[in-house]
Structures are given as C-alpha cells and as structure tokens.
Protein backbone atom coordinates (compact mmCIF):
# COMPACT_ATOMS: atom_id res chain seq x y z
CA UNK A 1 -2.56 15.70 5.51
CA UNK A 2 -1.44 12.48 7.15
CA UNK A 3 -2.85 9.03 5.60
CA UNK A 4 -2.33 5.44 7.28
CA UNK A 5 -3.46 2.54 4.87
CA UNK A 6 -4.83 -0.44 5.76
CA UNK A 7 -5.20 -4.04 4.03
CA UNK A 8 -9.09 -5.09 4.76
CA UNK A 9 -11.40 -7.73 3.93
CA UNK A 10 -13.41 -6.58 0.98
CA UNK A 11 -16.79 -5.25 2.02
CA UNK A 12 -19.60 -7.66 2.07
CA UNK A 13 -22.49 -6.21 3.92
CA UNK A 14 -24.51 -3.14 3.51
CA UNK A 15 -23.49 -1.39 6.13
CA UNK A 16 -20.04 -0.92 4.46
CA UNK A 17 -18.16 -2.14 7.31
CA UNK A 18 -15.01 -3.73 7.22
CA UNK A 19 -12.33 -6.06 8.67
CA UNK A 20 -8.49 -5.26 9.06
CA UNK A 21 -6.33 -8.34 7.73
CA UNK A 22 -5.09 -10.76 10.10
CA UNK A 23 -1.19 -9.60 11.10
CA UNK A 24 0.17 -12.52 9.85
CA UNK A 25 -0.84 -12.68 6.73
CA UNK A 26 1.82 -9.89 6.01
CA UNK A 27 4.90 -12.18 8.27
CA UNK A 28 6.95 -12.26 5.15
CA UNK A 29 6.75 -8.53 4.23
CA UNK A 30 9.72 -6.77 4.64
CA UNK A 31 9.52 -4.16 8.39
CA UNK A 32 10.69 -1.63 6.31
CA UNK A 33 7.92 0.29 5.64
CA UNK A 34 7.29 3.34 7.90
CA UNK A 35 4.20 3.13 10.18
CA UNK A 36 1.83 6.00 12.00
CA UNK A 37 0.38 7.10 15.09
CA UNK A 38 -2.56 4.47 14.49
CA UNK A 39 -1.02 1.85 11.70
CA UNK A 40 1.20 -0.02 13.73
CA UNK A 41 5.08 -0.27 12.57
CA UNK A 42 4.78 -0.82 8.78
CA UNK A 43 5.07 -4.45 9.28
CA UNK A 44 2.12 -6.12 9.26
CA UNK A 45 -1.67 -4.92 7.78
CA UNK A 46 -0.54 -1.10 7.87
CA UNK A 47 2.06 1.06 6.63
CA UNK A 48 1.94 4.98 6.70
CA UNK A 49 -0.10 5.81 3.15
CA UNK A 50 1.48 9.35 3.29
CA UNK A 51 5.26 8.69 2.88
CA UNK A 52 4.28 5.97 -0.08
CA UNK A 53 1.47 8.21 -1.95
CA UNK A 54 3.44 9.79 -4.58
CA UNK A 55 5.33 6.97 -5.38
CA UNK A 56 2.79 4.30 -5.29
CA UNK A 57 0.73 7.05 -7.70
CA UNK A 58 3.22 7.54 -9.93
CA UNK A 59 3.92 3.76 -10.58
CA UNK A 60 0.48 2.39 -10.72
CA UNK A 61 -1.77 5.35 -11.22
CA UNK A 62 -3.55 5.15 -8.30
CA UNK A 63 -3.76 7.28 -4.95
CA UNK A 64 -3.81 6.19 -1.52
CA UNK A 65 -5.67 8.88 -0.99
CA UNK A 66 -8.83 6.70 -1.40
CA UNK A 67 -11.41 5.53 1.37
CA UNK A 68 -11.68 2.08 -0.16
CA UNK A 69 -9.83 0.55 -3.14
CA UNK A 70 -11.52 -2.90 -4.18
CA UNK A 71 -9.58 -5.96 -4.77
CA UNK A 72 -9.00 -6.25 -8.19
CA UNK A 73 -7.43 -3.12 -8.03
CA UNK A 74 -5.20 -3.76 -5.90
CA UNK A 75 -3.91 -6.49 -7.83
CA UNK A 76 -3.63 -4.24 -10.97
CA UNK A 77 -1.34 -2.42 -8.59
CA UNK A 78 0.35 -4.99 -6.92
CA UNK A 79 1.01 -6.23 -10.45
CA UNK A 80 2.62 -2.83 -11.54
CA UNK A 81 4.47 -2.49 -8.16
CA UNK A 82 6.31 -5.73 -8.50
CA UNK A 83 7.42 -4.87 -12.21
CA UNK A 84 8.91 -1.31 -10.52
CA UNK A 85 10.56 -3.13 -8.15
CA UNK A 86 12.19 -5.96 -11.04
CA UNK A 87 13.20 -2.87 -12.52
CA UNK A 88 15.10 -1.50 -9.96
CA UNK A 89 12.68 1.79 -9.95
CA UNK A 90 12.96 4.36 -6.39
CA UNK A 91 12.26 7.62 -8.16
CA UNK A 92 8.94 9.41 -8.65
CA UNK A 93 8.00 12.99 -9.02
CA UNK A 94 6.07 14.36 -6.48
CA UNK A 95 2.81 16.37 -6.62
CA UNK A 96 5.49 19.30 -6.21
CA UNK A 97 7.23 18.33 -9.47
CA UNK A 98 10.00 17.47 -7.11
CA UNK A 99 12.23 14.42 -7.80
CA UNK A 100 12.23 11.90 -4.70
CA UNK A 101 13.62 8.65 -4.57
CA UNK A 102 12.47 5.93 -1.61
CA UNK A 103 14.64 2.92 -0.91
CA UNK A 104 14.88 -0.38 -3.27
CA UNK A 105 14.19 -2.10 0.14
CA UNK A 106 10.95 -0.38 0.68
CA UNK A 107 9.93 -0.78 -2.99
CA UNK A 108 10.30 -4.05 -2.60
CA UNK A 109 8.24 -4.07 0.57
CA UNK A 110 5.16 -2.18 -1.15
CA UNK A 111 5.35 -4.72 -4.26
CA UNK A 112 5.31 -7.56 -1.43
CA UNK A 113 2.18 -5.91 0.93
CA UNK A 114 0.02 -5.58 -2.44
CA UNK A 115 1.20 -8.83 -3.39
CA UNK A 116 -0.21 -10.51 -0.43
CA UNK A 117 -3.61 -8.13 -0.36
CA UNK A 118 -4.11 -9.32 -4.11
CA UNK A 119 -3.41 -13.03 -3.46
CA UNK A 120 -5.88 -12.98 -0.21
CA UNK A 121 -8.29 -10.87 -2.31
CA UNK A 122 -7.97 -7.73 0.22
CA UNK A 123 -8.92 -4.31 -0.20
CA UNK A 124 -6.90 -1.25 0.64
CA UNK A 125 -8.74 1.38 2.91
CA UNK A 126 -7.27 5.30 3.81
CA UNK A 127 -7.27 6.52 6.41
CA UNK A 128 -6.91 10.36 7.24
C-alpha cells in the first residue's frame, strides 16, 4: 500500500481539517528524499511515507502509517531521528525480517524534515 506524508499545521477546529506547511519552511532540507504521485519531489512539505516507514518505525517507534501524528510526537521522533543520524545508523529490519539499509544522506534528510515540523510545531498526516 502506497503512503505519501505530509507536514501540517496541527488541527485546531472541529471539523478536523488541516493545513499543509508552507514549502519553504523545509528550503534547507536535503532533496533527497523520494517523493509520490501526489507529494511533490521529497523536497519540501512531502516525502513518500512508504519508502521511509520501516526505517522511521524502527528508529523511533512510530509508523507513518498514521492519519495524524500530533506535534509533540513528532518531536519525540525528530529527537530520536537526529540521534540515528549522529550515529551514523542506515539499517533497519523490515516488517519482512529483512535487513535494509537507506542512505546516510537520506537519514540525514528525515532527522532534518522532523526537525523543522517539531521546531514549527507541525503535525505529520498519511496519506494512502
């Protein structure tokens, strides 16, 4: 199943409606990340979720596979992300037990996008 994951302002009205984050809050952010069909190129409030799931799971705990993941989440991820990427960390196992391995570039990238949704108090939205 495909998944494209966005940064959003946090939900604030009862209708549960939401706001993608402006592009350039995200101008320092690597383009490394791969984008989809509908989130863009990976470079600015979008990346694809899919590629990132089982790493971004393994290393903070949390899926992408969410509808909405509140702010200070995301910075309790954003926190662990940037300690993976210190440490130099690209491999995960998969949910097929499989060892993978994505790029130090790219982990780098993620650790910067959740930096910048934590700092602007974003939330992280699926999309599938």
């Amino acid at each position: 199943m495909g998944l494209d994951t966005y940064a959003v302002l946090p939900i604030t009205n009862e209708e549960g409606q939401y706001k993608i984050a402006p592009e350039e809050a995200f101008a320092d952010v690597p383009a490394v990340l791969v984008g989809g069909l509908f989130s863009g190129h990976g470079n600015g409030p979008s990346f694809r979720g899919k590629v990132y799931d089982g790493y971004v799971f393994e290393v903070t705990g949390v899926s992408l596979y969410q509808e909405y993941i509140p702010p200070e989440v995301v910075k309790e991820m954003a926190d662990k992300l940037e300690k993976a990427a210190a440490e130099g960390r690209t491999t995960y196992r998969d949910w097929d037990e499989e060892e993978r391995e994505i790029s130090l570039e790219e982990v780098k990238a993620l650790a910067a996008w959740f930096r910048v949704c934590a700092d602007r108090g974003y939330a992280v939205v699926g999309w599938w």
